[in-house]
N, C-alpha and C. Protein backbone atom coordinates (compact mmCIF):
# COMPACT_ATOMS: atom_id res chain seq x y z
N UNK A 1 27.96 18.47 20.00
CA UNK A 1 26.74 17.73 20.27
C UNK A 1 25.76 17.95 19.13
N UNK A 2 25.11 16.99 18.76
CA UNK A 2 23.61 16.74 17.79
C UNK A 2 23.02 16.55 18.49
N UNK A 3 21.58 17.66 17.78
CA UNK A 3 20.26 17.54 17.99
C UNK A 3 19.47 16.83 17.24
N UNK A 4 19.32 15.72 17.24
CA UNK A 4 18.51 14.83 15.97
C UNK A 4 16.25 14.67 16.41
N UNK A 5 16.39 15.87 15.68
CA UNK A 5 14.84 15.39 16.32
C UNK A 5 13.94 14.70 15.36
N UNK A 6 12.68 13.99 15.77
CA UNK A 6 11.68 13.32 14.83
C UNK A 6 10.53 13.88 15.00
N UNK A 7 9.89 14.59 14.18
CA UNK A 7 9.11 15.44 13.59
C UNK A 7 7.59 14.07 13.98
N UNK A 8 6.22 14.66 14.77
CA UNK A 8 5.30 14.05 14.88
C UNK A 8 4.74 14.27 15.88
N UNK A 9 3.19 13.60 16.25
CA UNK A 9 2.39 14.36 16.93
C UNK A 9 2.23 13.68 17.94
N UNK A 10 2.30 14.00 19.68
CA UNK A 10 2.28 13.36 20.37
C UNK A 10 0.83 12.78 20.39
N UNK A 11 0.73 11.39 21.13
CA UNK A 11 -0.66 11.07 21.64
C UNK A 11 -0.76 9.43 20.74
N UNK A 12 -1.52 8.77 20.99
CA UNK A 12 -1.80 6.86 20.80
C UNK A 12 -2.29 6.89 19.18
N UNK A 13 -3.61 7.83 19.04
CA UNK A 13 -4.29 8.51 18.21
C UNK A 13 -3.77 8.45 16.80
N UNK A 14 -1.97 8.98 16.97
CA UNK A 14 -0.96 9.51 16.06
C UNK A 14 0.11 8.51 15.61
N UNK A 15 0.08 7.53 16.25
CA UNK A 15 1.73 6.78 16.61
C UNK A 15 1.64 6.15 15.05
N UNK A 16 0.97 5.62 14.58
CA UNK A 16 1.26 4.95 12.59
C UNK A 16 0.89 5.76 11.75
N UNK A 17 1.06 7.28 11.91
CA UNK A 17 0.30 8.24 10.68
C UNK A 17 1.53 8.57 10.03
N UNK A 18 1.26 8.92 8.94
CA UNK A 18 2.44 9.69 7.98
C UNK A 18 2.73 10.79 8.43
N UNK A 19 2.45 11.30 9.64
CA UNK A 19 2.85 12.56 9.62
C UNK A 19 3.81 12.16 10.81
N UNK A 20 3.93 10.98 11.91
CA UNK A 20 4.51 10.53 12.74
C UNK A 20 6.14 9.79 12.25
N UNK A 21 6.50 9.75 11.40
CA UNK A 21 6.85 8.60 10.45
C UNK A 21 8.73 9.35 10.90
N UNK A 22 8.51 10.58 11.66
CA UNK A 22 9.97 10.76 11.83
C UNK A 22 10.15 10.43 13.55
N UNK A 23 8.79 10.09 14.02
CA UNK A 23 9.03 9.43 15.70
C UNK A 23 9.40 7.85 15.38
N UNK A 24 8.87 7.78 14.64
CA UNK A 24 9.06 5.81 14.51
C UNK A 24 10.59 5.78 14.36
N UNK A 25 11.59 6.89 12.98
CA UNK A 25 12.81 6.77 13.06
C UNK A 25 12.95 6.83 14.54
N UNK A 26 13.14 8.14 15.30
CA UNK A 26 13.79 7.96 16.05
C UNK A 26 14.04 6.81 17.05
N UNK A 27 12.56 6.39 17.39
CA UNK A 27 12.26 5.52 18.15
C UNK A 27 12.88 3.81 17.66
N UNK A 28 13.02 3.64 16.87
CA UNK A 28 13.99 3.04 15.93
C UNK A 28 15.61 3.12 16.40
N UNK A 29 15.86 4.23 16.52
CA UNK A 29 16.90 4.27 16.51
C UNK A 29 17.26 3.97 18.27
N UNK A 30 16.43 4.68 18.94
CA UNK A 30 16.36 4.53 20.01
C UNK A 30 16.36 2.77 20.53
N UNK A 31 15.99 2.07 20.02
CA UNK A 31 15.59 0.61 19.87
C UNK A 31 16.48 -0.07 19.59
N UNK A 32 17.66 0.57 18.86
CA UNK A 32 18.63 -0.49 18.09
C UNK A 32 19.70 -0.31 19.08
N UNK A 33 19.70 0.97 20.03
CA UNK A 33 20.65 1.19 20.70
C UNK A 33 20.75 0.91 22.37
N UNK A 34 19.61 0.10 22.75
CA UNK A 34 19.01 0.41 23.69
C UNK A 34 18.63 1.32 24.76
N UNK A 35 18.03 2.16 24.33
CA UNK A 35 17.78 3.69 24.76
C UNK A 35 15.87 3.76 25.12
N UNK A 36 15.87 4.63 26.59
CA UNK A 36 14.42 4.96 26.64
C UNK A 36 14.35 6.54 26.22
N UNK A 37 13.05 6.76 25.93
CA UNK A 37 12.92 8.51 26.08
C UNK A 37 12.00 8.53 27.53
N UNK A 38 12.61 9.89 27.87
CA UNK A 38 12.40 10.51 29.26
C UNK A 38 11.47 11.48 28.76
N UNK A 39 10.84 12.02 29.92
CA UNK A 39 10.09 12.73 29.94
C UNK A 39 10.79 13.78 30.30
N UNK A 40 10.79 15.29 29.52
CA UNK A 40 11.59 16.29 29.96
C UNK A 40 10.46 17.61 29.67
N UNK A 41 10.18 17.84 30.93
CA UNK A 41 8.67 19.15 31.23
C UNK A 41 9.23 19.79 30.87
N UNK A 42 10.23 20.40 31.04
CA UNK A 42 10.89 21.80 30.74
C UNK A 42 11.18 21.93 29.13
N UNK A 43 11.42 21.39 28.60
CA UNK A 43 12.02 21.05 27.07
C UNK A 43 10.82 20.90 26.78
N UNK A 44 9.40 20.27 26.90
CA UNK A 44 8.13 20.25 25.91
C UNK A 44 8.69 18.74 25.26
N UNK A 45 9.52 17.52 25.80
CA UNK A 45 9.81 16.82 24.99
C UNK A 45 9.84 15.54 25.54
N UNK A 46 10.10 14.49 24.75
CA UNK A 46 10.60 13.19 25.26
C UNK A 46 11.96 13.07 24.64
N UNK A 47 13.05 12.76 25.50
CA UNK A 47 14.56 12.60 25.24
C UNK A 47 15.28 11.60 25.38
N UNK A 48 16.24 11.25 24.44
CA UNK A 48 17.12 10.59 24.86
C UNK A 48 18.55 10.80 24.72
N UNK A 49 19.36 10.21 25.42
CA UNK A 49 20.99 10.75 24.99
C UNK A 49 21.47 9.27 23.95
N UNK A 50 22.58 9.62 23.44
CA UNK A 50 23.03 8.97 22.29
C UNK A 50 25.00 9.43 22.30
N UNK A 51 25.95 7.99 22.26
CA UNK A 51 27.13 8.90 22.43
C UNK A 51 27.18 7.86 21.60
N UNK A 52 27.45 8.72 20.63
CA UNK A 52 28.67 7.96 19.16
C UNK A 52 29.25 9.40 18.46
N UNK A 53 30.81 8.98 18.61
CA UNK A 53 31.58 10.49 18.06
C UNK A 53 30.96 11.47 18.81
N UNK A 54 31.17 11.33 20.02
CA UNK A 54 30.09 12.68 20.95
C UNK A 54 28.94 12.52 21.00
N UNK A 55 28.18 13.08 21.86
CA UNK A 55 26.75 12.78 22.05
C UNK A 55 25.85 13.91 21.39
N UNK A 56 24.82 12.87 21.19
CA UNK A 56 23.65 13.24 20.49
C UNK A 56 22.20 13.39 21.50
N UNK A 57 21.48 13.72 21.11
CA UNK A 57 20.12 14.84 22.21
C UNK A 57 19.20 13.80 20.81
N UNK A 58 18.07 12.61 21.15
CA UNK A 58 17.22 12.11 20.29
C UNK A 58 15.77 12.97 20.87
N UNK A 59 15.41 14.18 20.21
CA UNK A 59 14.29 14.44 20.48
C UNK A 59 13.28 14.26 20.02
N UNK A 60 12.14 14.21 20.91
CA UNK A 60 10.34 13.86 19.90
C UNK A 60 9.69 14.69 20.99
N UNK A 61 9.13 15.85 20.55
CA UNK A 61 8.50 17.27 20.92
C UNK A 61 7.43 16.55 21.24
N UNK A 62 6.92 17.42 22.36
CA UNK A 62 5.64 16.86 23.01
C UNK A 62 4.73 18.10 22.37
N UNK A 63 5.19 18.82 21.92
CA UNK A 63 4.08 19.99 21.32
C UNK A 63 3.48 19.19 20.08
N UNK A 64 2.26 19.74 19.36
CA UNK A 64 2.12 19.52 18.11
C UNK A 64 2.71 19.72 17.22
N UNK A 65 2.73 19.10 15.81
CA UNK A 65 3.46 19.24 14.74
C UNK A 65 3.86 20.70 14.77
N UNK A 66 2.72 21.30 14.67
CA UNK A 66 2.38 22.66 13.84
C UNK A 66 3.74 23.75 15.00
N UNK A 67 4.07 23.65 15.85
CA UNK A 67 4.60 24.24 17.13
C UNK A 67 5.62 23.78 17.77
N UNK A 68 6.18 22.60 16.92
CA UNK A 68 7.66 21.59 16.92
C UNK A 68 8.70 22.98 17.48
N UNK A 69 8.65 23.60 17.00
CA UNK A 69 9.88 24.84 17.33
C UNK A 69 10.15 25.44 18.16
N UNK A 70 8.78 25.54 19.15
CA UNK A 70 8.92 26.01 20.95
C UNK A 70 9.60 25.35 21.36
N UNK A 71 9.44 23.85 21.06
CA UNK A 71 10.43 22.70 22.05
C UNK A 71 11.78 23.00 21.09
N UNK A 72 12.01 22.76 20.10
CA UNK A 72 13.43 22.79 19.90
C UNK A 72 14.29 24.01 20.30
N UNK A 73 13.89 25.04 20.16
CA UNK A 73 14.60 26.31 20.68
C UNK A 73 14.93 26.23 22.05
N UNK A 74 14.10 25.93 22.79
CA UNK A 74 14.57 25.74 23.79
C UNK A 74 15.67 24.57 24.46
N UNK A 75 15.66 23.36 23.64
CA UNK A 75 16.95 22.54 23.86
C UNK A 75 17.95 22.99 23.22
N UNK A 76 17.67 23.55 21.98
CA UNK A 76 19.27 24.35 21.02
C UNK A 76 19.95 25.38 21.96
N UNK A 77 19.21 25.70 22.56
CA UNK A 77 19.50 27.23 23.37
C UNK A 77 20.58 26.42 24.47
N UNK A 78 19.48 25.56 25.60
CA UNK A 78 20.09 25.21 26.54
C UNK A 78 21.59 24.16 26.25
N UNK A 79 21.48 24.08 25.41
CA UNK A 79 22.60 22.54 25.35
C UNK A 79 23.49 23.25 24.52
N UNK A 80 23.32 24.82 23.98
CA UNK A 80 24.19 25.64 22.78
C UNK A 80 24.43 24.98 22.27
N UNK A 81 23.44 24.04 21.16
CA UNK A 81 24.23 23.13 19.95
C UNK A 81 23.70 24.18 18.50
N UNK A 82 24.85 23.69 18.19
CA UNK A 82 25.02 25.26 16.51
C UNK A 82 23.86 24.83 15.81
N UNK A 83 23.37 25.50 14.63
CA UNK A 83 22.27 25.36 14.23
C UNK A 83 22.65 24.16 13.09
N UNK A 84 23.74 24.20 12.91
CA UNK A 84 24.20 23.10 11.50
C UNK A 84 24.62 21.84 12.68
N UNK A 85 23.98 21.53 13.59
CA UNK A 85 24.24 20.34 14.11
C UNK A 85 22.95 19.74 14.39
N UNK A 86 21.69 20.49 13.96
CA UNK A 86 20.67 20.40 14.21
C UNK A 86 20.13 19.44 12.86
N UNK A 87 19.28 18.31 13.08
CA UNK A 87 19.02 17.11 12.00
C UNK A 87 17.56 17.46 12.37
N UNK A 88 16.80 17.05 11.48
CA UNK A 88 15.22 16.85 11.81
C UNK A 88 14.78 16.09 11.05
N UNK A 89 13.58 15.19 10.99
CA UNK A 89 13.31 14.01 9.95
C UNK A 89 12.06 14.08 10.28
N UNK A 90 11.24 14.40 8.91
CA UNK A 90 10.06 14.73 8.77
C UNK A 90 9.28 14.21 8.11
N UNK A 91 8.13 13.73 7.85
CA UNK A 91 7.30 13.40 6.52
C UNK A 91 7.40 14.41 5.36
N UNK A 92 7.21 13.71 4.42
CA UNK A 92 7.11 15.00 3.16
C UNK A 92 6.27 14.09 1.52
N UNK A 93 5.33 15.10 1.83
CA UNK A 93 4.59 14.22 0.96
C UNK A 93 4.57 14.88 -0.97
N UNK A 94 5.66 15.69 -0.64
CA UNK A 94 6.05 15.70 -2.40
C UNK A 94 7.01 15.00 -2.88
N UNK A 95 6.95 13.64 -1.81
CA UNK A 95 8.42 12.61 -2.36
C UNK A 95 7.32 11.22 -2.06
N UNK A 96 7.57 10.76 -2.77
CA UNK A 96 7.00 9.20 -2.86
C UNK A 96 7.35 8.17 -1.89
N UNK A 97 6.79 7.33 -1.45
CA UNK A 97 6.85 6.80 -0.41
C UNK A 97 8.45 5.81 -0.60
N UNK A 98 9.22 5.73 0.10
CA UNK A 98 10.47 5.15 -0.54
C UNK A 98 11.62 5.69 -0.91
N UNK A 99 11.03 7.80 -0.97
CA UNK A 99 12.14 8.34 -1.67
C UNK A 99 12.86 8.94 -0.32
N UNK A 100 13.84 9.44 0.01
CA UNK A 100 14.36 10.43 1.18
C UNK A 100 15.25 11.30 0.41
N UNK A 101 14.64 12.30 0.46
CA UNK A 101 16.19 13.68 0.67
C UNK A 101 16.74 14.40 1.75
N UNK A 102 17.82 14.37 1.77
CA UNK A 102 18.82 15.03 2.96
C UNK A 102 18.88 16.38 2.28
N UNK A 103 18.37 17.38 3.14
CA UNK A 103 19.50 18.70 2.58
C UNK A 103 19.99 19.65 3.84
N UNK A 104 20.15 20.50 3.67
CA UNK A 104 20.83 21.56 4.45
C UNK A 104 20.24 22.97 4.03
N UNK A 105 19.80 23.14 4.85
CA UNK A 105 18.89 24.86 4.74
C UNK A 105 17.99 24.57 3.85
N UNK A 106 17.39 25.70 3.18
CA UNK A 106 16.32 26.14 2.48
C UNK A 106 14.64 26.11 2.99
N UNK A 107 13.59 25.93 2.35
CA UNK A 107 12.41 26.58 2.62
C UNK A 107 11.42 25.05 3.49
N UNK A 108 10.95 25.49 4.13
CA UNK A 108 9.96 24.54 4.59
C UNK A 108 9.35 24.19 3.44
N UNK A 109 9.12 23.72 2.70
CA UNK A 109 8.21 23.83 1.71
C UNK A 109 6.84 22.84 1.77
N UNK A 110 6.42 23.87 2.41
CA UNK A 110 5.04 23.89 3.07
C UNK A 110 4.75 23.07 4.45
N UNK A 111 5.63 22.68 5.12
CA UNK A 111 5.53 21.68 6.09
C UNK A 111 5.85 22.65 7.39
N UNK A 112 4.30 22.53 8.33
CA UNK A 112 4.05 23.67 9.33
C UNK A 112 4.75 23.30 10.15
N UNK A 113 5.61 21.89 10.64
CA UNK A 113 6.36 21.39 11.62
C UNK A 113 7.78 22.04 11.23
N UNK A 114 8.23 21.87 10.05
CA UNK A 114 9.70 22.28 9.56
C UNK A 114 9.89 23.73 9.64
N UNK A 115 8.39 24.52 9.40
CA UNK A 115 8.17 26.08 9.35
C UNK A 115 8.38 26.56 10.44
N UNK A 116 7.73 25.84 11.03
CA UNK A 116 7.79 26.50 12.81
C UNK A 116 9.15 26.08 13.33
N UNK A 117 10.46 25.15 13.10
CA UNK A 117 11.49 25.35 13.71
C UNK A 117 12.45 26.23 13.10
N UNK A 118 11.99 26.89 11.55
CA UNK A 118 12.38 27.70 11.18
C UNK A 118 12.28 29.03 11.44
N UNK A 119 11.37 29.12 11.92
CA UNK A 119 10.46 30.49 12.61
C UNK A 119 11.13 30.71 14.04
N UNK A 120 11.51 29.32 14.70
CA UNK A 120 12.10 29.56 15.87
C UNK A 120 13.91 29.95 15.93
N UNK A 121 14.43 29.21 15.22
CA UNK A 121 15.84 29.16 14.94
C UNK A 121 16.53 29.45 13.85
N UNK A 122 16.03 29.65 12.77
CA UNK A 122 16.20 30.00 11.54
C UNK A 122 16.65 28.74 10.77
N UNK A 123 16.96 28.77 9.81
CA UNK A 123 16.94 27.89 8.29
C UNK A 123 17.81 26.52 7.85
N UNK A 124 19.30 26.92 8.53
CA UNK A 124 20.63 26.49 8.44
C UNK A 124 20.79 24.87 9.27
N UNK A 125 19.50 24.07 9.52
CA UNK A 125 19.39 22.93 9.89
C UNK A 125 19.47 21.82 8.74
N UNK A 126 19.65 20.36 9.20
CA UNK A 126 19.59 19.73 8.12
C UNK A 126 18.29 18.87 8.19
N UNK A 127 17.63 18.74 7.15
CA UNK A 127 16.64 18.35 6.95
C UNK A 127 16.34 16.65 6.32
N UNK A 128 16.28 15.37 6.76
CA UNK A 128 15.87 14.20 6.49
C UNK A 128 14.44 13.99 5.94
N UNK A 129 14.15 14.70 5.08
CA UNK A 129 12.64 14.57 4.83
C UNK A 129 12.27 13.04 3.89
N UNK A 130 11.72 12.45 4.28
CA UNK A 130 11.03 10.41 4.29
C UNK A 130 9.60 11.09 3.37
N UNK A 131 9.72 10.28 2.16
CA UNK A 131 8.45 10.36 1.13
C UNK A 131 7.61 9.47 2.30
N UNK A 132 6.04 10.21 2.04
CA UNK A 132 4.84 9.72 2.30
C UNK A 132 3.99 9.61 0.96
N UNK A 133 3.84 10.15 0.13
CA UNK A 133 3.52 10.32 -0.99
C UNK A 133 1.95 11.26 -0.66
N UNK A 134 1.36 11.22 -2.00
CA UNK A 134 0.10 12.16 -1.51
C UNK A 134 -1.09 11.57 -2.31
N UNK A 135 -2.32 11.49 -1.89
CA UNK A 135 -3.62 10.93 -2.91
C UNK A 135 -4.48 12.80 -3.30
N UNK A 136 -4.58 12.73 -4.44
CA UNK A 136 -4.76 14.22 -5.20
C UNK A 136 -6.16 13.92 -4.61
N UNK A 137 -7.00 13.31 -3.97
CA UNK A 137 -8.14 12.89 -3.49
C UNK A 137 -8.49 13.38 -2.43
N UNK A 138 -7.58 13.14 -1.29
CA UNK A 138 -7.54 13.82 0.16
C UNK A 138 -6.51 15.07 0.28
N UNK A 139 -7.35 15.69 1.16
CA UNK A 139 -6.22 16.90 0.86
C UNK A 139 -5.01 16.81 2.15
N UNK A 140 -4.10 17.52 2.13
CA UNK A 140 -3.04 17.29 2.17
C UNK A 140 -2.80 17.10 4.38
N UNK A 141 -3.50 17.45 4.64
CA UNK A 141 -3.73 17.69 6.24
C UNK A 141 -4.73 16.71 6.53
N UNK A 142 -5.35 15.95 5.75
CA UNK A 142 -6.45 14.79 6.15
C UNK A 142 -5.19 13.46 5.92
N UNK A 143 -4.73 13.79 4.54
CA UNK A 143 -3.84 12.50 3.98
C UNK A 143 -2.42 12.03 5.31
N UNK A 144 -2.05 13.08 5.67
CA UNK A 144 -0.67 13.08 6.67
C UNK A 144 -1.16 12.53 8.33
N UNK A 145 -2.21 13.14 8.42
CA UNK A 145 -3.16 12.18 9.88
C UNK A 145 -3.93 10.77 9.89
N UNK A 146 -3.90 10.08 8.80
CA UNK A 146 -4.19 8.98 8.39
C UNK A 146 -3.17 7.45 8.51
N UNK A 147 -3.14 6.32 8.66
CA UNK A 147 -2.06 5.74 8.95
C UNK A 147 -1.58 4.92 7.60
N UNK A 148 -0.71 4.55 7.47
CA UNK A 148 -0.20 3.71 6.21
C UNK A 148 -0.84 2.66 5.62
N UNK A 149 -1.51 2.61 4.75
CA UNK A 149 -2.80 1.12 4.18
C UNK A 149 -2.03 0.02 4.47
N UNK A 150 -2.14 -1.00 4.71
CA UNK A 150 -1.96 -2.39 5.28
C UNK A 150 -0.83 -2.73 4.20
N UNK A 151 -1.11 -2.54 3.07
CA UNK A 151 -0.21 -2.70 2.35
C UNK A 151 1.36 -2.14 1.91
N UNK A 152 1.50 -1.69 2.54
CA UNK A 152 2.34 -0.40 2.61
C UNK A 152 3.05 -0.85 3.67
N UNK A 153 2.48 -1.10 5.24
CA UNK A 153 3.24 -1.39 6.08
C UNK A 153 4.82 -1.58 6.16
N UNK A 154 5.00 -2.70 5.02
CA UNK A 154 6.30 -3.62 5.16
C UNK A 154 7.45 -2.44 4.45
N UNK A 155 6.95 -2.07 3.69
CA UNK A 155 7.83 -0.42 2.95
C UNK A 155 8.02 0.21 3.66
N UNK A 156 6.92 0.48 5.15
CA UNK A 156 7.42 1.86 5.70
C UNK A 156 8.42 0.97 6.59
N UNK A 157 8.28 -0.31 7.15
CA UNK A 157 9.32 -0.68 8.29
C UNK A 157 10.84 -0.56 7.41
N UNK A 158 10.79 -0.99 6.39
CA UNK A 158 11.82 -0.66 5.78
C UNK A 158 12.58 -0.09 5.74
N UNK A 159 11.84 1.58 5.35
CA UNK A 159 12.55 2.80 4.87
C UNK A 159 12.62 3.19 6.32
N UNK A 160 11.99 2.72 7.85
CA UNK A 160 12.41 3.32 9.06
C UNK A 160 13.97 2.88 9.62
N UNK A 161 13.95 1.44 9.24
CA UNK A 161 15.14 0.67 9.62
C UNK A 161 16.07 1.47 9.02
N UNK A 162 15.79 1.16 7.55
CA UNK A 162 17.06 2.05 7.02
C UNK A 162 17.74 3.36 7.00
N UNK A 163 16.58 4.21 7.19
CA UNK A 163 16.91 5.61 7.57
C UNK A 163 17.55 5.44 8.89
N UNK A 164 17.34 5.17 9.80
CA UNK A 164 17.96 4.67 11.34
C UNK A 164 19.25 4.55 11.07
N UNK A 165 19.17 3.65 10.46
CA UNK A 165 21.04 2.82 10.03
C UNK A 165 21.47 3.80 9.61
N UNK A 166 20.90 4.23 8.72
CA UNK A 166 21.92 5.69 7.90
C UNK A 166 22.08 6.97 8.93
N UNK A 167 21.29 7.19 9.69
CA UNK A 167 21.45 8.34 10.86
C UNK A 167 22.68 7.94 11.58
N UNK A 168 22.25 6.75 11.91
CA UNK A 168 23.34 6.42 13.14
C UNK A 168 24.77 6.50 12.55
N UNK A 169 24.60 6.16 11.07
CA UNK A 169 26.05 5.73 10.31
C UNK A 169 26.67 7.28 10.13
N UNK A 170 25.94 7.95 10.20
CA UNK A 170 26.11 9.71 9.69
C UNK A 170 26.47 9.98 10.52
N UNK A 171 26.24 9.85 11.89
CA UNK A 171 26.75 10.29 13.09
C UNK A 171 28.45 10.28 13.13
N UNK A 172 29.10 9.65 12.88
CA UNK A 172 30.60 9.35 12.60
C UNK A 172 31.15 9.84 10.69
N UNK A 173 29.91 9.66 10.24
CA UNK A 173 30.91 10.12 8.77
C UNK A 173 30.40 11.50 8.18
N UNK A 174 29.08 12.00 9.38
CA UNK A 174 28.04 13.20 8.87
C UNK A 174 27.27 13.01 8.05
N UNK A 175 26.46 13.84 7.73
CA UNK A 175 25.53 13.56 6.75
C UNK A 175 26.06 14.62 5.30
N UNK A 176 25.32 14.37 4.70
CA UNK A 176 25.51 14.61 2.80
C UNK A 176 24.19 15.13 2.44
N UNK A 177 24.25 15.92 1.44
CA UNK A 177 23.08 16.34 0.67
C UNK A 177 23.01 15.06 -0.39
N UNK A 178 22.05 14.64 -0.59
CA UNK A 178 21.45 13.43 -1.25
C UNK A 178 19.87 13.04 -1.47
N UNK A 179 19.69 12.10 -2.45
CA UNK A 179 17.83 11.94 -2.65
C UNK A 179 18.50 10.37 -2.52
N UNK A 180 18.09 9.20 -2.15
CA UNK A 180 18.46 7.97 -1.92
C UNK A 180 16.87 7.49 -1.70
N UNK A 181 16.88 6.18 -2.73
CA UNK A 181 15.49 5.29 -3.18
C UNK A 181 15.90 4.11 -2.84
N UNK A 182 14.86 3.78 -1.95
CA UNK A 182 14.80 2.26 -0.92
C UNK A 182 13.35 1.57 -1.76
């Protein structure tokens, strides 16, 4: 079983910010497949199930960004899915809007949502991090709670569709370490 979660902040407030931009995947994905998310009290989450090549757990943490890792530990735990089956898709704003890298382990680098499921479960997850890009103007926690300029819009539906397609397609062939420009 996969844990594919989307990194973002619950609440109306949040739903088009760059920092949400890994709920829209899921919810995306959730969309193409016809799937609802449930409400699950115990988990801290909204869920859905997913069966391609075995089933998949689509989570979006009802905690805040910053605290993503209370809720995931506790579904990794209950459902015993290994830590290398664990996907997460996050904003990341040292990649340009358009860019995505896939990797496998290494450092949050600097992202308090990715930190904290590292803090909870340790490192050995794979990571979908989606460029937001950054304005050297706003600092970096004002820029990620802000929503995408009007102009931009049609890029981010883009890179959501497509990341979707590629999740779902990974699901049967896995995923790869890669940087891939949409």
């Amino acid at each position: 079983m996969k844990l594919i979660v989307g990194l973002g902040n619950p609440g109306q407030q949040y739903e088009n910010t760059r920092h949400n931009i890994g709920f829209m995947i899921l919810e995306k994905i959730a969309q193409k497949k016809g799937l609802n998310f449930n409400l699950q009290s115990d988990f801290e989450a909204r869920m859905a199930e997913l069966d391609i090549d075995g089933k998949a757990k689509l989570v979006l943490p009802r905690t805040y960004m910053n605290d993503s890792g209370r809720a995931i530990v506790k579904i990794k735990n209950y459902f015993k899915i290994n830590l290398e089956n664990v996907w997460v898709v996050s904003d990341e704003v040292d990649l340009e809007l358009g860019k995505i890298r896939i990797s496998l382990g290494g450092s949050s680098a600097g992202h308090k949502g990715v930190q904290s499921i590292i803090d909870n479960i340790g490192e050995q997850f794979w990571r979908i991090r989606i460029g937001v890009g950054k304005d050297e103007k706003i600092p970096t926690e004002k820029w990620v709670l802000q929503n995408f300029s009007k102009d931009k819009v049609e890029m981010v539906d883009k890179i959501v569709d497509k990341v979707a397609n590629l999740m779902l397609e990974s699901l049967s062939n896995n995923l790869k370490e890669e940087t891939i420009n949409i």
